[in-house]
N, C-alpha and C. Protein backbone atom coordinates (compact mmCIF):
# COMPACT_ATOMS: atom_id res chain seq x y z
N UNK A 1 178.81 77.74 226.06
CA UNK A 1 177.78 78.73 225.92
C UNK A 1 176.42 78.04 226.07
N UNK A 2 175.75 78.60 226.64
CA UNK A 2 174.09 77.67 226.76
C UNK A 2 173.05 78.75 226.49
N UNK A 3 172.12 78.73 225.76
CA UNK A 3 170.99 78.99 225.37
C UNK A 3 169.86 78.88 226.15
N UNK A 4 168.90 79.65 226.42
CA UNK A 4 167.52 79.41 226.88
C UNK A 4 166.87 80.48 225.59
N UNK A 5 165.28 79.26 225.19
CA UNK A 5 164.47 79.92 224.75
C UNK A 5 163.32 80.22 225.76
N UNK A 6 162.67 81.14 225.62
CA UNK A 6 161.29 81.45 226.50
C UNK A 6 160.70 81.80 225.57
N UNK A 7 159.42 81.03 225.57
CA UNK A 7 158.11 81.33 224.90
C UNK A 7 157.18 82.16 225.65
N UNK A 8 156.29 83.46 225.47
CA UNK A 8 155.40 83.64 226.62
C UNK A 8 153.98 83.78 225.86
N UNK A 9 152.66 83.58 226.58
CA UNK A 9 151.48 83.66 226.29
C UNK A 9 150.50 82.14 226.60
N UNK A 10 149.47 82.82 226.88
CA UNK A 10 148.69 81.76 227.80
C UNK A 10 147.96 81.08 226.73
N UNK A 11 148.28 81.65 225.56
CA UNK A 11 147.58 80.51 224.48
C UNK A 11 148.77 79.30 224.02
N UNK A 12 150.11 79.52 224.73
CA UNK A 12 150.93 78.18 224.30
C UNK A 12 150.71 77.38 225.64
N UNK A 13 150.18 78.07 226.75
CA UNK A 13 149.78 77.16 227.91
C UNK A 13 148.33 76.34 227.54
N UNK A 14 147.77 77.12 227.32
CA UNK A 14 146.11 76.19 227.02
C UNK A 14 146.23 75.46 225.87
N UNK A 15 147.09 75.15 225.08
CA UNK A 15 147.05 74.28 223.56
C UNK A 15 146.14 74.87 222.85
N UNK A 16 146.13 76.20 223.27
CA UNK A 16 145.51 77.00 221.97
C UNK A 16 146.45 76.82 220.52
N UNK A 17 147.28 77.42 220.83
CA UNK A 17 148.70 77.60 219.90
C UNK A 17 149.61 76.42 219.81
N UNK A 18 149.88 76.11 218.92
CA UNK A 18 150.88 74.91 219.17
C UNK A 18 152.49 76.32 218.68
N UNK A 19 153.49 75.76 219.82
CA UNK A 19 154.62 76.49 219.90
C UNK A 19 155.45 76.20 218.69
N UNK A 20 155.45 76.73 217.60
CA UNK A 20 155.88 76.62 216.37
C UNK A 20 157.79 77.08 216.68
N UNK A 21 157.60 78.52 217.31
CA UNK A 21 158.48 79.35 217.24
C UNK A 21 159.78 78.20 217.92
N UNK A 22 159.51 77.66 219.04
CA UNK A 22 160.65 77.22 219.60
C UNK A 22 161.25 75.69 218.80
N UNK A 23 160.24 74.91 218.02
CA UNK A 23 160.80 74.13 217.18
C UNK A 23 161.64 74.61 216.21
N UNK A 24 161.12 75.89 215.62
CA UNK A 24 162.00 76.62 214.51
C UNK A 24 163.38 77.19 214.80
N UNK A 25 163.19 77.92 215.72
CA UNK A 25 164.74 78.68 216.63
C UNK A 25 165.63 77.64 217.16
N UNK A 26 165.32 76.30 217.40
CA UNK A 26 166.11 75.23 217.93
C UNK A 26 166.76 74.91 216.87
N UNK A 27 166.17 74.44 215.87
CA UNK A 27 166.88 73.78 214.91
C UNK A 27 167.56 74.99 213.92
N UNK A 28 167.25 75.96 213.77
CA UNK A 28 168.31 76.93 213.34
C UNK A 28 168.93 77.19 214.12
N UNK A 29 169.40 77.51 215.02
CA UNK A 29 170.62 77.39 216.15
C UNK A 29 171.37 76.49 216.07
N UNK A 30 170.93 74.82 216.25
CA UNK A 30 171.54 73.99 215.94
C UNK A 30 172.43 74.37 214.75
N UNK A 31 171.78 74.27 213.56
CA UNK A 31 172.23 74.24 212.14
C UNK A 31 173.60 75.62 212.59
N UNK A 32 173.65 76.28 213.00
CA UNK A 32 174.67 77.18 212.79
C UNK A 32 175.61 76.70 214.23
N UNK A 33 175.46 75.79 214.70
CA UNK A 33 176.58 75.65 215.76
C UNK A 33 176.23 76.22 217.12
N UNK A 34 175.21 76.50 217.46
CA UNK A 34 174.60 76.77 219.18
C UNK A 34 173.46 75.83 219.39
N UNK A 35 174.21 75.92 220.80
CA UNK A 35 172.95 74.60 221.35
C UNK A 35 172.29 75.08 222.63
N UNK A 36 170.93 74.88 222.06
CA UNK A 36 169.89 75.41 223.29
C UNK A 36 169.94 74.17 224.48
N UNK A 37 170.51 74.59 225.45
CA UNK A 37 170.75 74.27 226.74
C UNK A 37 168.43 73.75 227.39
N UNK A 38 167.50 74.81 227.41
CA UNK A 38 166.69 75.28 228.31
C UNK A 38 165.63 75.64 227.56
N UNK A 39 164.63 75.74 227.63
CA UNK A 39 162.92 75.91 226.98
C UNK A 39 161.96 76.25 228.06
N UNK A 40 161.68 77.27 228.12
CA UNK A 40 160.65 77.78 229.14
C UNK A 40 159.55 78.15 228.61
N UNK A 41 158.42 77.83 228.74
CA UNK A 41 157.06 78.73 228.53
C UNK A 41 156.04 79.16 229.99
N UNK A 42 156.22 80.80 229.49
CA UNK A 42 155.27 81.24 230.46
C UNK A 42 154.20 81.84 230.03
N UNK A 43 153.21 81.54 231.00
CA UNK A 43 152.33 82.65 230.69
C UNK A 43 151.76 84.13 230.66
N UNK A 44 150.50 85.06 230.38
CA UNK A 44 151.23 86.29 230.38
C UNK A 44 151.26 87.09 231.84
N UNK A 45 151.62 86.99 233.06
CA UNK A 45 151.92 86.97 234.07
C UNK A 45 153.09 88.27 234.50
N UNK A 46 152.56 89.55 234.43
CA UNK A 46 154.15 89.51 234.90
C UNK A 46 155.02 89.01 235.73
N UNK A 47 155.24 88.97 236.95
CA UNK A 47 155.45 88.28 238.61
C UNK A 47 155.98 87.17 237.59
N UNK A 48 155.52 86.19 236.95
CA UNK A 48 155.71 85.02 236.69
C UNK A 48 156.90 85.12 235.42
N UNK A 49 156.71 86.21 234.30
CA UNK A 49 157.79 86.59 233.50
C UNK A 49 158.64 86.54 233.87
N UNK A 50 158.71 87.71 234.92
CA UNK A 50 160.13 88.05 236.04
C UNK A 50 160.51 86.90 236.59
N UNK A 51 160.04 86.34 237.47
CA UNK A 51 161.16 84.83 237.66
C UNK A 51 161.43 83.90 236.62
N UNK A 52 160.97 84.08 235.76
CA UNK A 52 161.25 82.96 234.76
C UNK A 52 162.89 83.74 234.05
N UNK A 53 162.71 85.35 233.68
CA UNK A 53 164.18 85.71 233.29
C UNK A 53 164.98 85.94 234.48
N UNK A 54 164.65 86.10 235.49
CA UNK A 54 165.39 85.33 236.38
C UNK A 54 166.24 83.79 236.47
N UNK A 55 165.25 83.42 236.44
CA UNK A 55 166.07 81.70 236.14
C UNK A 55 166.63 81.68 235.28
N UNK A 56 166.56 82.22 234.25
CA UNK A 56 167.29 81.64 232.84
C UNK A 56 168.49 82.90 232.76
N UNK A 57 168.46 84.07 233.67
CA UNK A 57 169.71 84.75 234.03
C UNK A 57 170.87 84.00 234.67
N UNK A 58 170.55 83.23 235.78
CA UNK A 58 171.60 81.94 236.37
C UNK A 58 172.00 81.03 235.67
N UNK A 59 171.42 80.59 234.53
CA UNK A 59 172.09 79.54 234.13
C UNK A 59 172.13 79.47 232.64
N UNK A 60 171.72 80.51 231.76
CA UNK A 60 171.95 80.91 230.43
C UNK A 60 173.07 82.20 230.06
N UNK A 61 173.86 82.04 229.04
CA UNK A 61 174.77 82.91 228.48
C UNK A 61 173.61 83.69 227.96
N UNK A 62 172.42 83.59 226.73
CA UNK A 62 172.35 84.00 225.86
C UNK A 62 170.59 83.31 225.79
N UNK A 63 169.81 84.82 226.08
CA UNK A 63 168.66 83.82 226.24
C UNK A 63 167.44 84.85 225.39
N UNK A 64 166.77 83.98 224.32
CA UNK A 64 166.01 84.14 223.51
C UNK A 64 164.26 84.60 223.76
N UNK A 65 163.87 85.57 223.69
CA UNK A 65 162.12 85.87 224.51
C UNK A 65 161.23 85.60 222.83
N UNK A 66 160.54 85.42 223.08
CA UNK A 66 159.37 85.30 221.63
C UNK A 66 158.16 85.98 223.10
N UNK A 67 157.26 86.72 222.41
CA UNK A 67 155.77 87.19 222.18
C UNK A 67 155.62 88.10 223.22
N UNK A 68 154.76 88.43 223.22
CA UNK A 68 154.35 89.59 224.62
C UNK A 68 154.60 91.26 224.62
N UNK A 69 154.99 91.24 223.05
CA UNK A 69 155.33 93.07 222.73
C UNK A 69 154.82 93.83 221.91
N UNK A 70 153.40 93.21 221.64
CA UNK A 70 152.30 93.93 221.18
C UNK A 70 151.67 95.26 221.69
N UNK A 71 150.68 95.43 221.34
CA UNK A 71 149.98 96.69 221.90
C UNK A 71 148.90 96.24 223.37
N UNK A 72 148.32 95.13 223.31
CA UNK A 72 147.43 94.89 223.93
C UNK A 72 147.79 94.92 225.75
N UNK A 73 146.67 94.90 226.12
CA UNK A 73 147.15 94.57 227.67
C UNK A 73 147.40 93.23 228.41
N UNK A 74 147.59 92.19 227.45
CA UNK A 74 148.58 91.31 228.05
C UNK A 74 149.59 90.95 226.90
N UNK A 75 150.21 92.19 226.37
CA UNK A 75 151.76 91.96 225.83
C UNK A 75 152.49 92.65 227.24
N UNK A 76 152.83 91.81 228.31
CA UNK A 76 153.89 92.48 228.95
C UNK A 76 155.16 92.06 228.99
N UNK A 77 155.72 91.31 227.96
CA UNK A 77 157.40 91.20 227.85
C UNK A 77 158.13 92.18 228.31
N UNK A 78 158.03 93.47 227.49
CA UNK A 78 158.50 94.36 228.04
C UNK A 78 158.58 95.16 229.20
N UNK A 79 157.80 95.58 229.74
CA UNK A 79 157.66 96.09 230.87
C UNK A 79 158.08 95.24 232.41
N UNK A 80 157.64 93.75 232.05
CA UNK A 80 158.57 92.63 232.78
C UNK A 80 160.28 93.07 232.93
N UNK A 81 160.79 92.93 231.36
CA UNK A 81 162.08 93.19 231.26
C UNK A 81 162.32 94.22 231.77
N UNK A 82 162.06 95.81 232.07
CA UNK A 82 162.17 96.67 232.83
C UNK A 82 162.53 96.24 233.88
N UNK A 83 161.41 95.58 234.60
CA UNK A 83 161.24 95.36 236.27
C UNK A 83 162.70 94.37 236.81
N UNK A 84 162.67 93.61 235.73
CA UNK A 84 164.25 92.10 236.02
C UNK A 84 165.10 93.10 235.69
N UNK A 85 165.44 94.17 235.11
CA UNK A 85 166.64 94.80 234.49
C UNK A 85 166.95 95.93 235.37
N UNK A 86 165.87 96.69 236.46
CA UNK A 86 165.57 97.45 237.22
C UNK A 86 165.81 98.71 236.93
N UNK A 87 165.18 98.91 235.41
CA UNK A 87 165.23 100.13 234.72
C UNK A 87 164.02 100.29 234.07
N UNK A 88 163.63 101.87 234.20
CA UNK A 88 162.45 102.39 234.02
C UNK A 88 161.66 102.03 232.69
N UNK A 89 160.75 102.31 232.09
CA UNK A 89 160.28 101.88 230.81
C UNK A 89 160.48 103.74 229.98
N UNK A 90 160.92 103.77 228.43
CA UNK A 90 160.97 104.93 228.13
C UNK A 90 160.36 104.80 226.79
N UNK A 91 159.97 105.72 225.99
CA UNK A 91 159.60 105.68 224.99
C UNK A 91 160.91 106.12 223.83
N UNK A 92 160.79 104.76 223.19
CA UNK A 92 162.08 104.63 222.14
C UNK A 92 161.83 105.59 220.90
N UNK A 93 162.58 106.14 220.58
CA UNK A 93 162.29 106.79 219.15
C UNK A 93 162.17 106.27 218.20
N UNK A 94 163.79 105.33 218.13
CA UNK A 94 163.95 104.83 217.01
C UNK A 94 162.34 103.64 216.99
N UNK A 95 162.09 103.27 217.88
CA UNK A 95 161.01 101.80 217.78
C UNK A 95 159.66 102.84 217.15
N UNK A 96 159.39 104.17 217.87
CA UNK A 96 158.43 104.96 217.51
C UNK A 96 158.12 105.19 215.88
N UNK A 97 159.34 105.35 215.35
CA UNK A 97 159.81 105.90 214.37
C UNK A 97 159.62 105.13 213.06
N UNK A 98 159.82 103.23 213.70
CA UNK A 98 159.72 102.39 212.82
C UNK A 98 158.60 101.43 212.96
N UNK A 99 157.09 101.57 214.11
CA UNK A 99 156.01 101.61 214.12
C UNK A 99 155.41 102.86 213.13
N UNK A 100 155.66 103.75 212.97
CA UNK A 100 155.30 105.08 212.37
C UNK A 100 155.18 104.88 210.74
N UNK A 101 156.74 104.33 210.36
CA UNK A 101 156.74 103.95 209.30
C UNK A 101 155.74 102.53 208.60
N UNK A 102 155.81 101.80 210.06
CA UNK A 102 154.54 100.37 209.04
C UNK A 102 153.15 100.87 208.50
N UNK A 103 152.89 102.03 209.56
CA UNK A 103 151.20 102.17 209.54
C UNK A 103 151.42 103.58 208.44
N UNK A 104 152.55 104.03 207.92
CA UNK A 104 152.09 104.44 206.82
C UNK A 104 152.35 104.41 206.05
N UNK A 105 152.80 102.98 205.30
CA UNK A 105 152.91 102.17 204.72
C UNK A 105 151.62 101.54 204.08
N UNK A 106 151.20 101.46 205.09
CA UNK A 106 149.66 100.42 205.09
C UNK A 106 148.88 101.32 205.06
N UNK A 107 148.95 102.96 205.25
CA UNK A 107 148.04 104.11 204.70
C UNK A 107 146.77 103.57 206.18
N UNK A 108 147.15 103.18 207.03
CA UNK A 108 146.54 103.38 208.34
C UNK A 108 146.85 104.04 209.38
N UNK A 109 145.65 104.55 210.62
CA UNK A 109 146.13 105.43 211.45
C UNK A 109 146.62 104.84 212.36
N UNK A 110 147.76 105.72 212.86
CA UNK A 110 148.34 105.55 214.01
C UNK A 110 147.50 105.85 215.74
N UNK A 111 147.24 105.00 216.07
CA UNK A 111 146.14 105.35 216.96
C UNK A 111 146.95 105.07 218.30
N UNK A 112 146.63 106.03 219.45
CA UNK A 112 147.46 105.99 220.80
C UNK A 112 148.25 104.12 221.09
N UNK A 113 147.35 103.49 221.23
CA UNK A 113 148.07 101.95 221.79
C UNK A 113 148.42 101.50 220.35
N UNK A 114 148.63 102.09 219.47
CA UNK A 114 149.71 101.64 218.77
C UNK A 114 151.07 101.77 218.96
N UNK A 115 151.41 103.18 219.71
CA UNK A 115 152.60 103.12 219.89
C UNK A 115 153.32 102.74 221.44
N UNK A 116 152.36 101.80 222.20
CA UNK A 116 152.81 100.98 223.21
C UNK A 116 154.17 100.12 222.76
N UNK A 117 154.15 99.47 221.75
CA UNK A 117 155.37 98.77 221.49
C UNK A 117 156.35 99.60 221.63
N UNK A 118 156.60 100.79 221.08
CA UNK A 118 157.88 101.61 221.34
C UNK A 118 158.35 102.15 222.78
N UNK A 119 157.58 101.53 223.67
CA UNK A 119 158.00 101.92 225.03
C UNK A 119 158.90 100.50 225.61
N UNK A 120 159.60 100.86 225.79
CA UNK A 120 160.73 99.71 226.24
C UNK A 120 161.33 100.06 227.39
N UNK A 121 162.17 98.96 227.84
CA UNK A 121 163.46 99.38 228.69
C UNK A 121 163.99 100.25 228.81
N UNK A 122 164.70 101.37 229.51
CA UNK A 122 165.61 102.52 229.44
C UNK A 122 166.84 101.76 228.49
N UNK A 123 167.37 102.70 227.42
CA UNK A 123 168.69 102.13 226.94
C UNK A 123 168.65 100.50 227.02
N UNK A 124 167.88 99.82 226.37
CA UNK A 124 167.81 98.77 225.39
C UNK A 124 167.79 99.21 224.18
N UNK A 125 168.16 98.36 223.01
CA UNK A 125 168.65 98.22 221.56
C UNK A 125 167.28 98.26 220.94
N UNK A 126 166.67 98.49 219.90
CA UNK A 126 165.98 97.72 219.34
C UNK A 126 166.06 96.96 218.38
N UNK A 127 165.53 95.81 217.73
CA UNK A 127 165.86 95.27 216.64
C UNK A 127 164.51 95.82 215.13
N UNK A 128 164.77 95.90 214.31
CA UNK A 128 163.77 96.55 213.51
C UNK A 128 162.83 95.27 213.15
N UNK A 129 161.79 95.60 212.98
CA UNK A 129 160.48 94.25 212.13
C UNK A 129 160.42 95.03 210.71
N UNK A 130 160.21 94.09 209.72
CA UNK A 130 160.12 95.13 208.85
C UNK A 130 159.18 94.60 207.81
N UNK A 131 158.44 93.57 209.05
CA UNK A 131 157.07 92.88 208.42
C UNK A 131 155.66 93.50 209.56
N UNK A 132 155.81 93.22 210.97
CA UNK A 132 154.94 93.66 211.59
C UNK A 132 155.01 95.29 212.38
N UNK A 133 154.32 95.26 213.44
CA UNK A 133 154.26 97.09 213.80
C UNK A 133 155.27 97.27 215.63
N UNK A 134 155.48 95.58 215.96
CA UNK A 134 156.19 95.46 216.89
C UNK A 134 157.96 95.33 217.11
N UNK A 135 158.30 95.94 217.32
CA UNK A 135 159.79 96.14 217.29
C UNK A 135 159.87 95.10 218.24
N UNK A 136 161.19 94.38 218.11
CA UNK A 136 162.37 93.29 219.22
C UNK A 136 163.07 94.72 219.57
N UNK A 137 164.22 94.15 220.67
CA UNK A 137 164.98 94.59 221.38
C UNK A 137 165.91 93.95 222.17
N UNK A 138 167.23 93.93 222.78
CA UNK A 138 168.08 93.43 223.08
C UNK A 138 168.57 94.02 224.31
N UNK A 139 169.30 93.33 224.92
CA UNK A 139 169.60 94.24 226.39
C UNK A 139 170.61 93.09 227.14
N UNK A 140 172.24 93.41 227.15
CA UNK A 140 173.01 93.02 228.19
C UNK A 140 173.23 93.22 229.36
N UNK A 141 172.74 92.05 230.37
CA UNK A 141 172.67 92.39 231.58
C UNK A 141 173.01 91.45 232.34
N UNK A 142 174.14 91.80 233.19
CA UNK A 142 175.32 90.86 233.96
C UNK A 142 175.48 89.96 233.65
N UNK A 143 175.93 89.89 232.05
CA UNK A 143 177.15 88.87 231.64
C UNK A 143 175.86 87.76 230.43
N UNK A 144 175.02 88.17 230.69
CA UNK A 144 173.53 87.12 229.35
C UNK A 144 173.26 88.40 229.01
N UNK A 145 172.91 87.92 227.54
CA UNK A 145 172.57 88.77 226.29
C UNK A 145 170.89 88.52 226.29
N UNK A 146 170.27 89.34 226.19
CA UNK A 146 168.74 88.65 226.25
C UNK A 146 168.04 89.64 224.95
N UNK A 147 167.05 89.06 224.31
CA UNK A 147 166.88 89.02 222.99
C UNK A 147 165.69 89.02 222.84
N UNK A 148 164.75 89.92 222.69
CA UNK A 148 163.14 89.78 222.56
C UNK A 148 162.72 89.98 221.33
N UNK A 149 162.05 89.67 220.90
CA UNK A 149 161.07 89.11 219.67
C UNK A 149 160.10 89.13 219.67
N UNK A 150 158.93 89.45 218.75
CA UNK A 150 157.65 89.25 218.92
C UNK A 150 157.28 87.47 218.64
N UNK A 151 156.06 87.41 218.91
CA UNK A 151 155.71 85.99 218.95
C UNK A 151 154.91 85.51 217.48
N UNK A 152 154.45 86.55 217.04
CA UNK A 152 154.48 86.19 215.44
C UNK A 152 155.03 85.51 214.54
N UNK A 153 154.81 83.76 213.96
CA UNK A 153 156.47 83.41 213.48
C UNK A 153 156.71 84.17 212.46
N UNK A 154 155.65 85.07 211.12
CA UNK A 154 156.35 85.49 210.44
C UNK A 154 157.26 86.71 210.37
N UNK A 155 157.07 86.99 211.78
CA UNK A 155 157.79 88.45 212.30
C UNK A 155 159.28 87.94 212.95
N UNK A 156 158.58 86.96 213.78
CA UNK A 156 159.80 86.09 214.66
C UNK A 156 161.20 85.69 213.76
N UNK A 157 160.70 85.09 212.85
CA UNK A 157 161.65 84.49 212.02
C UNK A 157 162.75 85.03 211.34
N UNK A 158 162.26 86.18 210.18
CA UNK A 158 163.33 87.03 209.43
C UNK A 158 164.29 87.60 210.70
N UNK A 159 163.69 88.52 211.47
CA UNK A 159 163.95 89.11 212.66
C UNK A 159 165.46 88.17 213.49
N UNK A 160 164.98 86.95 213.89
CA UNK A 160 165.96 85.85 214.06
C UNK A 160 166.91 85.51 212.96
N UNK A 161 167.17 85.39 211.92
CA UNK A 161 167.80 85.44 211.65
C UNK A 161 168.39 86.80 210.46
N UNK A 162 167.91 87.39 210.32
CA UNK A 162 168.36 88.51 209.74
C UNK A 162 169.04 89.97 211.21
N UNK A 163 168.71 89.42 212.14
CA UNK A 163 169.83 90.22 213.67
C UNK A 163 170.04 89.36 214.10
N UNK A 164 169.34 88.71 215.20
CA UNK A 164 169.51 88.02 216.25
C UNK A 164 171.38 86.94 215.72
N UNK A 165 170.92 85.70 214.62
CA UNK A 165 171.61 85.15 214.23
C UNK A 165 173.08 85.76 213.87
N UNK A 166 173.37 87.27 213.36
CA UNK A 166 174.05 87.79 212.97
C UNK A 166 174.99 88.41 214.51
N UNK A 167 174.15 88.84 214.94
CA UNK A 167 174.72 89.54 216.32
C UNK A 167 175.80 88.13 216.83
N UNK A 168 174.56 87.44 216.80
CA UNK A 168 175.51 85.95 217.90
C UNK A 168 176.87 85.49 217.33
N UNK A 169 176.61 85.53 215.02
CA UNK A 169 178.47 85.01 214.98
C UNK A 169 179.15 85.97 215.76
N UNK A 170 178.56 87.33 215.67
CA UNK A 170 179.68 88.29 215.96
C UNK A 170 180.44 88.29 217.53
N UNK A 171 178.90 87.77 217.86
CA UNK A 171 179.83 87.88 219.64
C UNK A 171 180.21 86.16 220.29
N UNK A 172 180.28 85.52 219.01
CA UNK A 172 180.61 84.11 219.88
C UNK A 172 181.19 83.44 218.17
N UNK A 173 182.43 83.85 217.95
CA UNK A 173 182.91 83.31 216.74
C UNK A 173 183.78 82.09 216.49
N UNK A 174 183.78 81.45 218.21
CA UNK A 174 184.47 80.20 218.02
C UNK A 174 183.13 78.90 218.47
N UNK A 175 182.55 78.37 217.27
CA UNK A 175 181.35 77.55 218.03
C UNK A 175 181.45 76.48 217.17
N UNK A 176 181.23 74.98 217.04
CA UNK A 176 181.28 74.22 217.11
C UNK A 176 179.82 73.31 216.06
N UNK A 177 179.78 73.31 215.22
CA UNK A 177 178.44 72.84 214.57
C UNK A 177 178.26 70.84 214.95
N UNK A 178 177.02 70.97 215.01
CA UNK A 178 176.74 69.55 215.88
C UNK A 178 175.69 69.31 214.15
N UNK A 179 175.84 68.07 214.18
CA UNK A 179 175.33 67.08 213.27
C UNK A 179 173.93 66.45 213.89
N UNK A 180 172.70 66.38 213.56
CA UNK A 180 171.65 65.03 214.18
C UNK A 180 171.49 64.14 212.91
N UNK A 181 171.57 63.27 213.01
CA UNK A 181 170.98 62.13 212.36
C UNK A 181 170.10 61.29 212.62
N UNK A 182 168.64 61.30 211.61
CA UNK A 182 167.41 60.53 212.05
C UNK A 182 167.46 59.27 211.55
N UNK A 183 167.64 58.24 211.98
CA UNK A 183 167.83 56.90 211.95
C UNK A 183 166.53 56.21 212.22
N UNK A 184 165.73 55.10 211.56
CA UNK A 184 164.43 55.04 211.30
C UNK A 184 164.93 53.19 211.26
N UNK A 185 164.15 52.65 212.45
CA UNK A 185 164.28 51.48 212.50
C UNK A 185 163.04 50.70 212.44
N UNK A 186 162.93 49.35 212.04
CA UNK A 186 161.52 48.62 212.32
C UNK A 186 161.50 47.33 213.19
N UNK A 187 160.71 46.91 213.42
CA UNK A 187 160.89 45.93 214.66
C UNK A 187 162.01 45.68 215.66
N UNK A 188 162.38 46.85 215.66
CA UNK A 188 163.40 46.66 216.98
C UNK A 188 162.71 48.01 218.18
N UNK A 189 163.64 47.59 219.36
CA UNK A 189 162.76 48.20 220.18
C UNK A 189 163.86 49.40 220.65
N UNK A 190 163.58 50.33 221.41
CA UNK A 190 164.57 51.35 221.46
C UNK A 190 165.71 50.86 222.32
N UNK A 191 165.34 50.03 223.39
CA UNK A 191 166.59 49.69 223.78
C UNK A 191 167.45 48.56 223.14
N UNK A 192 167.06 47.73 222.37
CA UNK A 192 168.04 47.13 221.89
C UNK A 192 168.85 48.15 220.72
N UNK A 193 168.12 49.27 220.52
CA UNK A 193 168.95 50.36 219.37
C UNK A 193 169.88 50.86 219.87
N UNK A 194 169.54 51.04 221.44
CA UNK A 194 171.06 52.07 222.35
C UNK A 194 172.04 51.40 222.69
N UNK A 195 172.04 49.71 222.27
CA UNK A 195 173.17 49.27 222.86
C UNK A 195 174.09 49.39 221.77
């Protein structure tokens, strides 16, 4: 099974952002027995989205999206995923439903580009947030599972492992847990360590 993560947003290209999310999702993957194969970061591009889940359609089982499913006009994860999936964009209920519920929660208005996030893929999944106002979503398509997320880590995170993590024992229940060990040497040099 091989893994790709994709990071997207032009603030992990400029070292605005340091990419938190993909150090975190690696090593929890690890820890439960999957191993990320692939690490992509793009920027917010669509044209450039689209080949990137392209590539990681050829050579990933099971491939992970963080950021780009906000309200603004350069969250285009989604609407990307449309275009690679070659299905229309629709407005989700259930995602409507559970944007609806954050902002009145928070006793704020629901204002038109708030409910941009709930427009997704035709018949994609969603996954619920049940910290921010952006719904994830999921979508099998010829044979890779692909998995979107917002880019928020404190949204990213529960989200990952409270679905994402859960979905994966379910659909890959024979996996293999790998061990790292950090070994901390002094005056030696790395190659005399590898022999």
């Amino acid at each position: 099974m091989k893994i790709e993560i994709i990071t997207t947003g032009n603030e992990l290209l400029s070292g605005i952002t340091l990419d938190t999310n993909f150090h975190w999702v690696s090593g929890v993957l690890a820890d439960n027995g999957f191993v990320v194969k692939f690490h992509t970061t793009v920027g917010d591009y669509s044209r450039d989205i689209v080949e990137v889940f392209e590539n990681a359609g050829k050579r990933a089982d099971i491939v992970i999206v963080t950021g780009g499913l906000g309200p603004t006009e350069d969250d285009l994860t989604a609407g990307a995923a449309a275009s690679f999936f070659g299905v229309d964009m629709a407005e989700n209920p259930d995602a409507l439903n559970m944007i609806k519920e954050r902002f009145s929660e928070r006793k704020r208005e629901l204002l038109k580009i708030n409910k941009k996030p709930a427009i997704l893929p035709a018949s994609s999944k969603i996954i619920n947030n049940k910290i921010g106002t952006a719904p994830g979503f999921y979508y099998d398509y010829k044979g890779t599972v692909y998995y979107f997320l917002p880019g928020v880590p404190k949204e990213f995170k529960p989200m990952m492992q409270e679905f994402v993590l859960t979905d994966l024992f379910t659909r890959f229940k024979d996996r293999s847990k790998t061990q790292c060990v950090l070994i901390k040497t002094f005056g030696l040099k790395e190659s005399e360590v590898a022999l």
